[in-house]
C-alpha atoms as a PDB file:
ATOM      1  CA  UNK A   1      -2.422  38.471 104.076  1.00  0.00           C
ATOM      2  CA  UNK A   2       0.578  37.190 106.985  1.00  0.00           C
ATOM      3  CA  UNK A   3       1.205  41.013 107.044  1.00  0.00           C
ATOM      4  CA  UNK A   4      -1.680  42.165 107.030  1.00  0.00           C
ATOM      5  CA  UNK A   5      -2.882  39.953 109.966  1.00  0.00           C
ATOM      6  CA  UNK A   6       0.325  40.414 111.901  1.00  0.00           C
ATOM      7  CA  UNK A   7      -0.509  44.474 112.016  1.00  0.00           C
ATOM      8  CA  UNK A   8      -4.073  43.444 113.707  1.00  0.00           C
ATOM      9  CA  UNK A   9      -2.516  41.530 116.295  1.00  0.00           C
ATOM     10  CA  UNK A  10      -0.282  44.696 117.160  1.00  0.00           C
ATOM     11  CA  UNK A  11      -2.807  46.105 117.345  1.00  0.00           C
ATOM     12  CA  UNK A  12      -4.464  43.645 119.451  1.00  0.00           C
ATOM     13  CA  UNK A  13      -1.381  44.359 121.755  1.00  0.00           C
ATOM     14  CA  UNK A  14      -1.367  47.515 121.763  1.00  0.00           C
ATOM     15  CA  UNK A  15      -5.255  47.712 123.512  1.00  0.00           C
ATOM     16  CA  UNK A  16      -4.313  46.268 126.194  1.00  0.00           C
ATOM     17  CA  UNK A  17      -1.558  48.882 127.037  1.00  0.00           C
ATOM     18  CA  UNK A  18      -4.407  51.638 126.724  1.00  0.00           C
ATOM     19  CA  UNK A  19      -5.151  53.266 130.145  1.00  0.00           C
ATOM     20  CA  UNK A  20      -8.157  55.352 128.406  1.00  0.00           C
ATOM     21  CA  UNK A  21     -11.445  53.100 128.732  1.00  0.00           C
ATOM     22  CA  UNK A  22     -12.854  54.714 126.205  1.00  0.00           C
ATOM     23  CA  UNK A  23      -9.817  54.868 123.924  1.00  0.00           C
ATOM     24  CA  UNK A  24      -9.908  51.174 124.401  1.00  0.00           C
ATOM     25  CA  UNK A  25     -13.598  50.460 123.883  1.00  0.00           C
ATOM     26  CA  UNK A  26     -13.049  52.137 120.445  1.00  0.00           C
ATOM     27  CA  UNK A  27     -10.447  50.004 119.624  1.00  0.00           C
ATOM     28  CA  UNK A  28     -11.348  46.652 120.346  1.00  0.00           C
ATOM     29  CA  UNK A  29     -14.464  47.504 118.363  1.00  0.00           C
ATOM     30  CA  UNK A  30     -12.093  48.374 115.606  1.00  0.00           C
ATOM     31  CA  UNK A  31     -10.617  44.918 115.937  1.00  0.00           C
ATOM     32  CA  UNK A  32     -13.242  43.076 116.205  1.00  0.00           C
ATOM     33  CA  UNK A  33     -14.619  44.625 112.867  1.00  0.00           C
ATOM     34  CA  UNK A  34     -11.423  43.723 111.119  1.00  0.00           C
ATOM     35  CA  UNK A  35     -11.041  39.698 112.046  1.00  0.00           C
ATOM     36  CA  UNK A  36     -15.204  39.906 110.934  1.00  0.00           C
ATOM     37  CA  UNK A  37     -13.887  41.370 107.486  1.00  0.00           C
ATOM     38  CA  UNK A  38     -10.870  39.198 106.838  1.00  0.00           C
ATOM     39  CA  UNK A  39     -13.341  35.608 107.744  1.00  0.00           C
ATOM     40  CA  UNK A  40     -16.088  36.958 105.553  1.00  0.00           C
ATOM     41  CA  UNK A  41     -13.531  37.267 102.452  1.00  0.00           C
ATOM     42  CA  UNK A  42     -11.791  33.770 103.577  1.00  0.00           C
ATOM     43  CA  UNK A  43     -15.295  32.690 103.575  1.00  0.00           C
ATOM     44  CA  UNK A  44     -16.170  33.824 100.005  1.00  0.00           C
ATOM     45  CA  UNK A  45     -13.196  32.955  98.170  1.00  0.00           C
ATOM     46  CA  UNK A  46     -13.717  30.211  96.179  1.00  0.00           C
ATOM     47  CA  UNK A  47     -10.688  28.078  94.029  1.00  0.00           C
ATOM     48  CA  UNK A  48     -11.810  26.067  91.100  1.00  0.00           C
ATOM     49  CA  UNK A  49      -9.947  23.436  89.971  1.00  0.00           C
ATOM     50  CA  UNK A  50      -9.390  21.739  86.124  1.00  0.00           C
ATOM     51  CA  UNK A  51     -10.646  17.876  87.524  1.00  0.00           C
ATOM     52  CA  UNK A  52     -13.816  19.126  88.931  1.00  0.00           C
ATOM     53  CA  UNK A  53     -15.010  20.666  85.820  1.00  0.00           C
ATOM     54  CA  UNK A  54     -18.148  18.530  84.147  1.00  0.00           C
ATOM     55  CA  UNK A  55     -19.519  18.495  80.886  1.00  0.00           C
ATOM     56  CA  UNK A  56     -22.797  19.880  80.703  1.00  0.00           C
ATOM     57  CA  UNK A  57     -24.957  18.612  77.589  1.00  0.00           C
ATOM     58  CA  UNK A  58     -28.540  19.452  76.881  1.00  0.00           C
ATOM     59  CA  UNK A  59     -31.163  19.778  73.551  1.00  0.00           C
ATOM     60  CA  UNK A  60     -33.313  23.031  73.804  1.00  0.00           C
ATOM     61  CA  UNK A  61     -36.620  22.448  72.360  1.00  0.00           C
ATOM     62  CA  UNK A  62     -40.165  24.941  72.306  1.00  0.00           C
ATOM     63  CA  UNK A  63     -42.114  23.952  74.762  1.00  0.00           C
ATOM     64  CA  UNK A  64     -45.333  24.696  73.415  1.00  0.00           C
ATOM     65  CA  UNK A  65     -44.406  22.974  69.747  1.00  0.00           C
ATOM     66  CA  UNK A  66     -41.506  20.970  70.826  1.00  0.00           C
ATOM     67  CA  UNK A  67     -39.601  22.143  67.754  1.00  0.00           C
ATOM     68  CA  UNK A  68     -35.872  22.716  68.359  1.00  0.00           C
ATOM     69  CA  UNK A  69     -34.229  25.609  69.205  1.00  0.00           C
ATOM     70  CA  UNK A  70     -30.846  26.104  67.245  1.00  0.00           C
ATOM     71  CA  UNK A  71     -28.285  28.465  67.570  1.00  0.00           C
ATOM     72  CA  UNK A  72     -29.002  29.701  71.232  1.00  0.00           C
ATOM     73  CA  UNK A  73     -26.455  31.321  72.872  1.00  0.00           C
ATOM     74  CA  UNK A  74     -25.226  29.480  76.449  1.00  0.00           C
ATOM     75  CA  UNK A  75     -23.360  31.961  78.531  1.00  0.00           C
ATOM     76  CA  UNK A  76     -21.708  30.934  81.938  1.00  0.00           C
ATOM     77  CA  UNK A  77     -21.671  33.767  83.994  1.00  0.00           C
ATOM     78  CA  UNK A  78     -18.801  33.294  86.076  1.00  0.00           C
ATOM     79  CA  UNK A  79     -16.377  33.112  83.146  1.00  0.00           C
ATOM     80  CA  UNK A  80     -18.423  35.238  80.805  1.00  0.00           C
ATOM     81  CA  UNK A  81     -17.995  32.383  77.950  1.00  0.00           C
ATOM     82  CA  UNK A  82     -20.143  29.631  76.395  1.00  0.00           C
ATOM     83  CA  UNK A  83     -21.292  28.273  73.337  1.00  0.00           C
ATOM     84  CA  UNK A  84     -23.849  28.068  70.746  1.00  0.00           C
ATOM     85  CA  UNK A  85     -26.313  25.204  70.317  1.00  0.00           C
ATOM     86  CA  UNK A  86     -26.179  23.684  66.757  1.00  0.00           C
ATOM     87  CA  UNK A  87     -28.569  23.535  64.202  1.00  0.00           C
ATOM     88  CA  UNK A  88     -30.603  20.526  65.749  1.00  0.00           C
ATOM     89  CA  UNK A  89     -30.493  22.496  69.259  1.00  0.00           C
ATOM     90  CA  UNK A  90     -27.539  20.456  71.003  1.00  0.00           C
ATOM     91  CA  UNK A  91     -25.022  22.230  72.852  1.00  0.00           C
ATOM     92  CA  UNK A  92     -21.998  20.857  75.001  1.00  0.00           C
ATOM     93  CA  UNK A  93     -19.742  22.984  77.367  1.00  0.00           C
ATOM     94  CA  UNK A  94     -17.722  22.225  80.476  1.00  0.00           C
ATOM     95  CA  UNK A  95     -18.883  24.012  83.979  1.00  0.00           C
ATOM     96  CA  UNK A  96     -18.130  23.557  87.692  1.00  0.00           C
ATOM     97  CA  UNK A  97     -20.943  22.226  89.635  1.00  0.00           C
ATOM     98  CA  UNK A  98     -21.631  25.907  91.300  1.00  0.00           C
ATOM     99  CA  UNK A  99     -21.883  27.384  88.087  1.00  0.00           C
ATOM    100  CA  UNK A 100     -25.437  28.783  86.593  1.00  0.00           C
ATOM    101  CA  UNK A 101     -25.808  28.284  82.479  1.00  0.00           C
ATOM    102  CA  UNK A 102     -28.014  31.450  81.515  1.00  0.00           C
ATOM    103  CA  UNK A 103     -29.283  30.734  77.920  1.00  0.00           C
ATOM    104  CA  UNK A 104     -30.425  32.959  75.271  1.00  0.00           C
ATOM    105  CA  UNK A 105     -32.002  32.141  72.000  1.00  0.00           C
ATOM    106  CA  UNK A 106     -34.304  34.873  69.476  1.00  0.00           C
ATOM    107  CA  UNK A 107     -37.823  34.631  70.643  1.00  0.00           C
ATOM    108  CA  UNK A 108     -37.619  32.800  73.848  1.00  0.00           C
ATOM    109  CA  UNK A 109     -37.246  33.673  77.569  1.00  0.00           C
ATOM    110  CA  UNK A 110     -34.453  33.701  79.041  1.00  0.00           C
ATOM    111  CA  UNK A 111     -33.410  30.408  80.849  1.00  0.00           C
ATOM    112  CA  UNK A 112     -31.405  29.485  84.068  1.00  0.00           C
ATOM    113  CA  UNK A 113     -29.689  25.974  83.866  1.00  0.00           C
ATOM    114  CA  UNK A 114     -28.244  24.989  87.051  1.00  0.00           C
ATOM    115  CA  UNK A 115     -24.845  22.748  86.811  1.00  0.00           C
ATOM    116  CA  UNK A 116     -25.895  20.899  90.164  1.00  0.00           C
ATOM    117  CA  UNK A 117     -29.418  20.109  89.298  1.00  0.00           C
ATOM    118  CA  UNK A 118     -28.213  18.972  85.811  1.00  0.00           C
ATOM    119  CA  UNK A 119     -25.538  16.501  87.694  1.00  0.00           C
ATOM    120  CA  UNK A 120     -28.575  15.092  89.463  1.00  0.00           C
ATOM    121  CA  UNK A 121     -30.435  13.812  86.336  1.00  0.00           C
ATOM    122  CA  UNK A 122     -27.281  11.644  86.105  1.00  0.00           C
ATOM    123  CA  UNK A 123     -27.865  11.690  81.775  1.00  0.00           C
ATOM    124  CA  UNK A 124     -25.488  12.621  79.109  1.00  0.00           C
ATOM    125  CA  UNK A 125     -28.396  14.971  77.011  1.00  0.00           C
ATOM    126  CA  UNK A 126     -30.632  16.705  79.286  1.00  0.00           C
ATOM    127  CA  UNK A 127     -33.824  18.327  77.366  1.00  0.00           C
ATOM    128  CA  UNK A 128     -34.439  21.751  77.944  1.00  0.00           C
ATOM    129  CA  UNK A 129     -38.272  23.333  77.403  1.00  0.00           C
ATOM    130  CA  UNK A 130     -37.641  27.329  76.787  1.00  0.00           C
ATOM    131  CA  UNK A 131     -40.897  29.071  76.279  1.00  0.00           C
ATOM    132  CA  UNK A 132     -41.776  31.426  73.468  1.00  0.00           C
ATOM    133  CA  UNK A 133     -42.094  35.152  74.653  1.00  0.00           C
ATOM    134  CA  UNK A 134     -45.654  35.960  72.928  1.00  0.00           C
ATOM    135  CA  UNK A 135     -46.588  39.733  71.896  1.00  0.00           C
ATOM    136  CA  UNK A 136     -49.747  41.556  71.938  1.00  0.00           C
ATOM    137  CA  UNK A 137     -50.194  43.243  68.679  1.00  0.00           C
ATOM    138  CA  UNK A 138     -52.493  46.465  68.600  1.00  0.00           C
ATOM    139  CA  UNK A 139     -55.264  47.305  66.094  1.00  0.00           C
ATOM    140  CA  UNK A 140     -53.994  48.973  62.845  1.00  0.00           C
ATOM    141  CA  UNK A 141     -55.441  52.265  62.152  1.00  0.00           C
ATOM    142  CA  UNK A 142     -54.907  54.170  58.370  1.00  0.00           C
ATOM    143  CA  UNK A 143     -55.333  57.757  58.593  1.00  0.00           C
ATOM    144  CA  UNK A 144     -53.812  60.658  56.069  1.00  0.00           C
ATOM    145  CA  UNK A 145     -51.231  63.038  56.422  1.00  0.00           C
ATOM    146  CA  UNK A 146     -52.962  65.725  58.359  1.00  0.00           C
ATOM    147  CA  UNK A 147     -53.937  65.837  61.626  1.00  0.00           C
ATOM    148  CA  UNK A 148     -57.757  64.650  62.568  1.00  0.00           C
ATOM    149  CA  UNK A 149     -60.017  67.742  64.082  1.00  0.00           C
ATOM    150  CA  UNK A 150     -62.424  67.094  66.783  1.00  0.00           C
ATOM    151  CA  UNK A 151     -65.983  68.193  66.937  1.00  0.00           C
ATOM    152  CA  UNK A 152     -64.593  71.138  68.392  1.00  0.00           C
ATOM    153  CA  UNK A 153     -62.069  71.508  65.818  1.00  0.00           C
ATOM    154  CA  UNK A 154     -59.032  71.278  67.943  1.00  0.00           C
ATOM    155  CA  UNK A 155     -56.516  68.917  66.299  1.00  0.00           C
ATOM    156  CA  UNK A 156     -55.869  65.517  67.996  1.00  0.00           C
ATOM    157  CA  UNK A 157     -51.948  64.809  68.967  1.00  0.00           C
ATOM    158  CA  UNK A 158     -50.443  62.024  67.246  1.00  0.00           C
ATOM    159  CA  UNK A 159     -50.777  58.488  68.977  1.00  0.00           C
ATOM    160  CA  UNK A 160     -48.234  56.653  71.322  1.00  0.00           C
ATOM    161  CA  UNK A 161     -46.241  53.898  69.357  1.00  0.00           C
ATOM    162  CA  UNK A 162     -45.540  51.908  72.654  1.00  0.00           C
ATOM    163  CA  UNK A 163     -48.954  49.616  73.106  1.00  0.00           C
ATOM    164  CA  UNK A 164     -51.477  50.500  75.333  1.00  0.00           C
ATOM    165  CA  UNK A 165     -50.674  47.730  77.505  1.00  0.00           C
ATOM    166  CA  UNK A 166     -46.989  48.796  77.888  1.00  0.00           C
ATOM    167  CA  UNK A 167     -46.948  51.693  78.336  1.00  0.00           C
ATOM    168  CA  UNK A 168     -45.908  53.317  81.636  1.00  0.00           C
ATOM    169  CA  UNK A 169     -48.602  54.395  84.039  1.00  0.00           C
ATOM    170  CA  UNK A 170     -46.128  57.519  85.268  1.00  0.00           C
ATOM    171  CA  UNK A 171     -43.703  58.192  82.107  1.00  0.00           C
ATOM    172  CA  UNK A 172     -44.376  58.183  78.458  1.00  0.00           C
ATOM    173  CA  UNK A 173     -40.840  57.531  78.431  1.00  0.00           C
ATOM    174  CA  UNK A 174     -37.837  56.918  80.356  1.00  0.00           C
ATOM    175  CA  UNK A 175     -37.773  59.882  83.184  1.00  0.00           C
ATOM    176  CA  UNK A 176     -35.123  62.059  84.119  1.00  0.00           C
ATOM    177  CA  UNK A 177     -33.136  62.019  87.342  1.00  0.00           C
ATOM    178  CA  UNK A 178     -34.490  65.504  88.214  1.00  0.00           C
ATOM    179  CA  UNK A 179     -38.203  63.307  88.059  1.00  0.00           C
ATOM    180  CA  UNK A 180     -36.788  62.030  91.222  1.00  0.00           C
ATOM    181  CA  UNK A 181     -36.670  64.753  93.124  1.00  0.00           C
ATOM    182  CA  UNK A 182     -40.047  66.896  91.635  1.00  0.00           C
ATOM    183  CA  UNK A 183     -42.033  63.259  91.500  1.00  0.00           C
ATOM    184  CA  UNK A 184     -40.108  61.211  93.581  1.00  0.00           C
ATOM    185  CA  UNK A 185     -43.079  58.632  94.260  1.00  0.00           C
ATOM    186  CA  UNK A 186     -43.766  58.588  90.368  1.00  0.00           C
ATOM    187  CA  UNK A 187     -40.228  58.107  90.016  1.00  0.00           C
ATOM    188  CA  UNK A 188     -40.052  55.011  92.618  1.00  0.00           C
ATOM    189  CA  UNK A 189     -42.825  53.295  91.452  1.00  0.00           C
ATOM    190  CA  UNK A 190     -41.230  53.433  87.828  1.00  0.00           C
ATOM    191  CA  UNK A 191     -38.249  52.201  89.190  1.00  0.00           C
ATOM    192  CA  UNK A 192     -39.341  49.600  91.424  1.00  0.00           C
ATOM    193  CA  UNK A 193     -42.295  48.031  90.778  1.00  0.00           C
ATOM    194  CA  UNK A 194     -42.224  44.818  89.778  1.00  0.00           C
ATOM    195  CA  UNK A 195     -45.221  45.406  86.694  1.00  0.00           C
ATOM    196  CA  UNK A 196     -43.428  48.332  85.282  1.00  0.00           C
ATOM    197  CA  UNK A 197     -40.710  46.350  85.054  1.00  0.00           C
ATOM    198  CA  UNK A 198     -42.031  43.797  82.901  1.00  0.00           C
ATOM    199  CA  UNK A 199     -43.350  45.948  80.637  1.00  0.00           C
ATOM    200  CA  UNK A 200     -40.070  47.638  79.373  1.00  0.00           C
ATOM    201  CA  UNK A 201     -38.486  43.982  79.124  1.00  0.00           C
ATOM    202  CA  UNK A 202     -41.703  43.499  77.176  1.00  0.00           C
ATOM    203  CA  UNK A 203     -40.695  46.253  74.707  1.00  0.00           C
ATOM    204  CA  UNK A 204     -37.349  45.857  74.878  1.00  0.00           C
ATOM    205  CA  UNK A 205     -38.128  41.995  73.212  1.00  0.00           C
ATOM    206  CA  UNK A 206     -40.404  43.628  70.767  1.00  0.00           C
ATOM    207  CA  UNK A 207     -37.042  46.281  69.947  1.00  0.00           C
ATOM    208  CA  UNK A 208     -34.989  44.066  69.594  1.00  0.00           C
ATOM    209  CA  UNK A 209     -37.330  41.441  67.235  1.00  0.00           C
ATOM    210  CA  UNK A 210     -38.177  44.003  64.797  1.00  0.00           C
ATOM    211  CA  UNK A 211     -34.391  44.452  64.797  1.00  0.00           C
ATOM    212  CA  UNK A 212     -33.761  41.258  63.708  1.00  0.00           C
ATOM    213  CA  UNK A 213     -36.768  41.287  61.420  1.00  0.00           C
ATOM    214  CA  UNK A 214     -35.545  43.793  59.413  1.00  0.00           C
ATOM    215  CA  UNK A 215     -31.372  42.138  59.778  1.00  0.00           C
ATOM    216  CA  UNK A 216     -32.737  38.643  58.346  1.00  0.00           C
ATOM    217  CA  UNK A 217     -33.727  41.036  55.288  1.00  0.00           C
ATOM    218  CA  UNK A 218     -29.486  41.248  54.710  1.00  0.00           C
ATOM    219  CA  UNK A 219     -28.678  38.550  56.083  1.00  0.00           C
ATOM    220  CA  UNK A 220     -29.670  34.309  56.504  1.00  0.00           C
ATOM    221  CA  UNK A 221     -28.987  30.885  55.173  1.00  0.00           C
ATOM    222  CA  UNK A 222     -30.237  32.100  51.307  1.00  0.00           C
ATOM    223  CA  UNK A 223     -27.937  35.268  50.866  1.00  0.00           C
ATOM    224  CA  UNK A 224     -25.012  33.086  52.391  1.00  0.00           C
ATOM    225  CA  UNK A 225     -24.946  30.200  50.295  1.00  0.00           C
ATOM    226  CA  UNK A 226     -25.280  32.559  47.282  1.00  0.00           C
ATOM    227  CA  UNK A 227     -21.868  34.568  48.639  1.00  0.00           C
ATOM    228  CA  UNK A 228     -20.348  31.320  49.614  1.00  0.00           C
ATOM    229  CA  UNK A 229     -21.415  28.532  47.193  1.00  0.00           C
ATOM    230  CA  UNK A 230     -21.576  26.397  50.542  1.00  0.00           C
ATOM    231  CA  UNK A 231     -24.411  23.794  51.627  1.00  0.00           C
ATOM    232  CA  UNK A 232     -25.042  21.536  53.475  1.00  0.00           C
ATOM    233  CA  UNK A 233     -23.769  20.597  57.123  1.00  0.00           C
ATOM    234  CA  UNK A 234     -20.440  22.854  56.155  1.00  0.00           C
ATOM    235  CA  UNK A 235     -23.498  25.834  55.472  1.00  0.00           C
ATOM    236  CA  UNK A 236     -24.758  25.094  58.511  1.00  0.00           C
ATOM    237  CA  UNK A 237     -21.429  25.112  60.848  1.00  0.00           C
ATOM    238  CA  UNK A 238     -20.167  28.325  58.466  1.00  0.00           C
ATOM    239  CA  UNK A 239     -23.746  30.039  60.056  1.00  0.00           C
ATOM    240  CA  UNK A 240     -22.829  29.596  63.527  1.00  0.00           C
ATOM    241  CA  UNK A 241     -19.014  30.364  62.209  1.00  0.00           C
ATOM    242  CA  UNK A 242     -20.371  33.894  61.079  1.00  0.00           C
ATOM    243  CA  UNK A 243     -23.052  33.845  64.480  1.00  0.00           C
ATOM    244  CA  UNK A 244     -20.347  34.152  66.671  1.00  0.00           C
ATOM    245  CA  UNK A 245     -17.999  36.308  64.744  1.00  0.00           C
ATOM    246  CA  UNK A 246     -20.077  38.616  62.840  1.00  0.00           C
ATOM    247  CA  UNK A 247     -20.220  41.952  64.736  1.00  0.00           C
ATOM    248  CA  UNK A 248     -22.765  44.172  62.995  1.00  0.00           C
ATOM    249  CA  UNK A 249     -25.415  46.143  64.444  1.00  0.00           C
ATOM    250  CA  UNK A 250     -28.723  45.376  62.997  1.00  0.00           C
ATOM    251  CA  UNK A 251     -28.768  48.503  61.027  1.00  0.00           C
ATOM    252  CA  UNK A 252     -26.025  46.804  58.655  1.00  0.00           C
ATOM    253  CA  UNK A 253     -26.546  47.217  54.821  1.00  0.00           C
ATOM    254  CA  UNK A 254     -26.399  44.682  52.466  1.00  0.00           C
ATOM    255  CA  UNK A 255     -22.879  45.894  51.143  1.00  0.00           C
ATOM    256  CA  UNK A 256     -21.692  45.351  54.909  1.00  0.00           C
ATOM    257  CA  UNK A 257     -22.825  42.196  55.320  1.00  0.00           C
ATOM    258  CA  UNK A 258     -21.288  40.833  51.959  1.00  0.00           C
ATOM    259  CA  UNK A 259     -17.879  42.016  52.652  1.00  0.00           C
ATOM    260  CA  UNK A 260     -18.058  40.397  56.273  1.00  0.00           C
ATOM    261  CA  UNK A 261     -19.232  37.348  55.194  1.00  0.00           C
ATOM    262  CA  UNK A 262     -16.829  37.540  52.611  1.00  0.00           C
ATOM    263  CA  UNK A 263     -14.140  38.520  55.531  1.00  0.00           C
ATOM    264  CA  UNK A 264     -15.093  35.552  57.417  1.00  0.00           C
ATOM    265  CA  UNK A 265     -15.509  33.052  54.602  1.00  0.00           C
ATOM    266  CA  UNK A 266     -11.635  33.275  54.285  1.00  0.00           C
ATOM    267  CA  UNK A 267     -11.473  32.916  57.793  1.00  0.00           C
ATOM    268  CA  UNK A 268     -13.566  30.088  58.014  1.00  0.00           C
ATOM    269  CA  UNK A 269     -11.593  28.257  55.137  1.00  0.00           C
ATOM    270  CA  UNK A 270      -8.220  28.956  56.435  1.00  0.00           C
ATOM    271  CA  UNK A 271      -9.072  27.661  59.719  1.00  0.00           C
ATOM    272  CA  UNK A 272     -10.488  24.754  58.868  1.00  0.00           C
ATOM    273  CA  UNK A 273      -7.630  23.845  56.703  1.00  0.00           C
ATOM    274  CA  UNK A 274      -5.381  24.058  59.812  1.00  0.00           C
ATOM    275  CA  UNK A 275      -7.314  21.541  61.298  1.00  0.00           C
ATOM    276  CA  UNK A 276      -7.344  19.184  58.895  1.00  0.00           C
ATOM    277  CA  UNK A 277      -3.595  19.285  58.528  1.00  0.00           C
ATOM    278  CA  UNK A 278      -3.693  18.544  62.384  1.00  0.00           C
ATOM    279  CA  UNK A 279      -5.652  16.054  62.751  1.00  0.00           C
ATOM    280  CA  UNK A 280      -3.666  14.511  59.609  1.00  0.00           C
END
């Protein structure tokens, strides 16, 4: 930065022996440009120190039932790390108090915790309301294999699987780039406004929920304990062991998730052997 600063000021110097008015207009513009640039990233850099990290604790609980919330994932965004909140919804990380908690859990909306606000509240276990994310569910219709003729005997086009209520009032799916120059308002409205917006984070919740619908087939707490023999508290911190380390998509087989459970078991047991030997 010395070096960098030190060429400005020759510069600097070097306006002043100019004779050119404009030549010099142009340059103390320049100048003045880069002293604004140089203060606006003094301004923004920020240096976070080990002693002024806090711990952040908190419960998460539904706030319509007020049943807990386990195994939420707490992310802080600055560091892109967290934790997990245990089977009884507690969770426990440090943070800096200019840090924003951004906490995830199946089912739920998606929920801002603010370090400083929390630091007001001056309590060890802060509880946290997250509210359920609630779907509209269509009518089911049976029909057979071939398509339905009108009155005029012209067949009917299969039905839209996105819900009436979702579904775009420009696209029946995402456009293309060309849509934005051929229907560019279309195209800005789908981008832009604020209620088609909502509706694909709608049905992207709804995606990824039958996802996990059809995961939780292959994989939860039965199918574990029969792989593992565990139960129990050492069940439940295995499940948040496997959580966090697991890595399949939600299209795994039952085959895949044995062997990585199996993978992990081993992992599980080695580690926690270390541990023990540690704290021995």
């Amino acid at each position: 930065m010395g070096s960098y600063q030190e060429a400005i000021m020759h510069k600097a110097r070097f306006i002043y022996h100019t004779e050119n008015p404009y030549i010099r207009t142009l340059q103390r513009l320049v100048l003045f440009f880069a002293l604004l640039l140089i203060s606006v990233s003094q301004a923004k850099a920020q240096v976070y120190f080990p002693e002024d990290m806090k711990q952040v604790s908190g419960k998460l609980v539904d706030s319509e039932s007020g049943d807990i919330v386990p195994y939420a994932h707490i992310i802080n965004q600055r560091v892109h790390g967290g934790t997990i909140s245990d089977k009884n919804g507690i969770f426990s990380l440090q943070a800096d108090p200019s840090d924003t908690l951004t906490v995830n859990a199946m089912g739920f909306k998606t929920m801002k915790i603010i370090v400083a606000d929390y630091l007001k509240k001056n309590k060890q276990l802060v509880v946290y309301k997250m509210n359920p994310i609630r779907y509209l569910v269509g009518e089911v219709e049976v029909t057979g294999k071939n398509q339905k003729l009108d009155l005029y005997g012209v067949p009917q086009g299969n039905k839209s699987k996105v819900p009436i209520e979702l579904r775009s009032d420009d696209f029946n799916k995402k456009p293309h780039w060309t849509s934005a120059i051929f229907s560019p308002l279309s195209f800005l409205h789908y981008k832009l406004n604020k209620r088609e917006k909502n509706k694909r984070k709608a049905m992207a919740a709804i995606i990824t929920e039958q996802q996990w619908d059809k995961f939780k087939l292959v994989y939860n707490r039965d199918i574990v304990h029969n792989i593992t023999g565990l139960e129990g508290d050492t069940l439940d911190d295995f499940m948040v062991y496997c959580n966090v380390n697991m890595n399949l998509y939600y299209s795994a087989t039952s085959l895949e998730v044995d062997q990585r459970v199996r993978e992990l078991f081993k992992q599980f047991k080695a580690e926690k052997m270390s541990n023990d030997s540690i704290s021995n």
